[in-house]
Protein backbone atom coordinates (compact mmCIF):
# COMPACT_ATOMS: atom_id res chain seq x y z
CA UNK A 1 88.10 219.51 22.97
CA UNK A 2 86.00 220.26 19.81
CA UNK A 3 82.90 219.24 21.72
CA UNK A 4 83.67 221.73 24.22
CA UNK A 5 83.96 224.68 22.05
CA UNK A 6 81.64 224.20 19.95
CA UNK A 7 79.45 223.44 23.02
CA UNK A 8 80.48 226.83 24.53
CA UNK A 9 80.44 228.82 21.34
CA UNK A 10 76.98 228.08 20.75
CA UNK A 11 76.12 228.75 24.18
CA UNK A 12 77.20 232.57 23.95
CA UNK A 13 75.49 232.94 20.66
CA UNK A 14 72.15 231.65 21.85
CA UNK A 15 72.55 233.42 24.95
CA UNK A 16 73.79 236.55 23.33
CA UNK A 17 70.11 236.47 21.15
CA UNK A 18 67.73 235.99 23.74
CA UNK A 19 66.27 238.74 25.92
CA UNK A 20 66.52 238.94 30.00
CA UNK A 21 69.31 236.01 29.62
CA UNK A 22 72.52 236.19 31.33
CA UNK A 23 75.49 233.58 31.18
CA UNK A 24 76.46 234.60 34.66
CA UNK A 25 73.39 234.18 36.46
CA UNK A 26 71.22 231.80 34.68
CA UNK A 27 71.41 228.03 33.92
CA UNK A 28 72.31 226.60 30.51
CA UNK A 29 69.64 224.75 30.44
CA UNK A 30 67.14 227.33 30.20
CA UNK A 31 68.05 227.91 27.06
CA UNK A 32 66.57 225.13 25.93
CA UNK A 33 63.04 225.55 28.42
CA UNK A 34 59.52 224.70 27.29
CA UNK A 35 58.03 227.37 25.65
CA UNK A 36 61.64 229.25 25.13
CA UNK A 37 61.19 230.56 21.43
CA UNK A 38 64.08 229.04 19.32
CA UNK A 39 64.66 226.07 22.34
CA UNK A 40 65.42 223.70 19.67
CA UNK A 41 68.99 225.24 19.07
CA UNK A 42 70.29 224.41 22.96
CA UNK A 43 68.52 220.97 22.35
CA UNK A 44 70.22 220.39 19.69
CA UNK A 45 73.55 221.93 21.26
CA UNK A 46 73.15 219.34 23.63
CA UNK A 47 72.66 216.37 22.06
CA UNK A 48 75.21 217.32 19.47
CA UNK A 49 77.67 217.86 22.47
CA UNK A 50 76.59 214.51 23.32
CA UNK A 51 77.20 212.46 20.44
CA UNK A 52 80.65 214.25 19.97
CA UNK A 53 81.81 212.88 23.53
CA UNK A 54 80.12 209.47 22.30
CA UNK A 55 82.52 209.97 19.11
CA UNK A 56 85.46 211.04 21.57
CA UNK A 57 84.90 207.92 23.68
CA UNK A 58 85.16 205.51 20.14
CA UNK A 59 88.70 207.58 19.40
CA UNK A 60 89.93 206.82 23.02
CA UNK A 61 88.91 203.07 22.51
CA UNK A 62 90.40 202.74 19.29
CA UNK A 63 93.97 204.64 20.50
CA UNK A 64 94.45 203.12 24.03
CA UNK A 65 95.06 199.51 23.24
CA UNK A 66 96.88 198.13 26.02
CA UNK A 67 95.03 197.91 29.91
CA UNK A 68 91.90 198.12 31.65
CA UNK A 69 91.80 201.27 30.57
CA UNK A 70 91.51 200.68 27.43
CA UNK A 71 87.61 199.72 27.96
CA UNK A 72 86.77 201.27 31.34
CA UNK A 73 87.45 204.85 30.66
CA UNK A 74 86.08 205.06 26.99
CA UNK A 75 82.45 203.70 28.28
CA UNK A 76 82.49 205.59 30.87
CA UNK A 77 83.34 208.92 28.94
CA UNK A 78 80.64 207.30 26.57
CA UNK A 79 77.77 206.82 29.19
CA UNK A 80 78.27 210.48 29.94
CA UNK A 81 78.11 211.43 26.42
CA UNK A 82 74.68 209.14 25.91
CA UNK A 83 73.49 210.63 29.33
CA UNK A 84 74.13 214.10 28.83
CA UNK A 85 72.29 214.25 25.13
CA UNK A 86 69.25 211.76 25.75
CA UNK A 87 68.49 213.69 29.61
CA UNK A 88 69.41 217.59 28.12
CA UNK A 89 67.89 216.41 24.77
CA UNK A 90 64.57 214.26 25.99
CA UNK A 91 64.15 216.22 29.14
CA UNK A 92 64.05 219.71 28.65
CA UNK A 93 63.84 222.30 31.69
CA UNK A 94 60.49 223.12 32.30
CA UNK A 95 59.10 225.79 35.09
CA UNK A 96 55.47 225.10 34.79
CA UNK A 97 54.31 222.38 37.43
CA UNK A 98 52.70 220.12 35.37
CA UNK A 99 56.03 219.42 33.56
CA UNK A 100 57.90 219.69 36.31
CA UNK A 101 58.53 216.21 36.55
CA UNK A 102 60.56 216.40 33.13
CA UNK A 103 62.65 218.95 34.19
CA UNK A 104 63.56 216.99 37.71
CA UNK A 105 64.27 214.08 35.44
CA UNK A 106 66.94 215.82 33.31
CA UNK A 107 68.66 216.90 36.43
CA UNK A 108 68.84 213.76 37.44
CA UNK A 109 70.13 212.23 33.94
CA UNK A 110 72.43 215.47 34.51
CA UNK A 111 74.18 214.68 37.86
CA UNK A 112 74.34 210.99 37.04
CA UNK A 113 76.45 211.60 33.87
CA UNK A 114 78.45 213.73 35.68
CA UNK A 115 79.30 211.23 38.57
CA UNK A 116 80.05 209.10 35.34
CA UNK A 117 82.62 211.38 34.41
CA UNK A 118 84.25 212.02 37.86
């Protein structure tokens, strides 16, 4: 749950600094564009997010001791955690065409950590 906030927190403060942006009808992610002045602070939102579902996944290990479960679901919330920083974090959205190739990769990194954690 602290990932979350924090996550979110952050969101509406870099959000709340940056000129033409709105929460409701652009994407997260462009936040952290190419060429975006100040970028690196949804980066590193992201890949902070990340390793605090990695951490969240180590808790759920160490706590559920009993069960398949006990392995299963903590690598799987940790494989979305991993996903979700290196794609947001390595693969920044990009709306130029030469580097558009980056930005289709982090979608992809995107929607596979989020099958992950269906």
């Amino acid at each position: 749950m602290l990932g979350t906030v924090v996550f979110f927190a952050l969101i509406f403060i870099i959000g709340a600094t940056r000129d033409g942006y709105s929460l409701l009808t652009d994407e997260i992610s462009q936040l952290s564009a190419s060429g975006v002045p100040g970028a690196w602070a949804q980066t590193t939102n992201f890949i902070v997010f990340g390793l605090i579902v990695i951490g969240l996944a180590v808790g759920l290990h160490r706590g559920i001791t009993d069960g398949h479960g006990s392995i299963i679901g903590p690598v799987l919330i940790g494989a979305f955690g991993l996903l979700a920083a290196f794609a947001m974090g390595c693969f920044p959205q990009t709306n130029t065409a030469p580097q558009k190739r980056r930005s289709e990769l982090s979608t992809r990194f995107l929607l596979a950590s989020g099958s992950l954690r269906s």
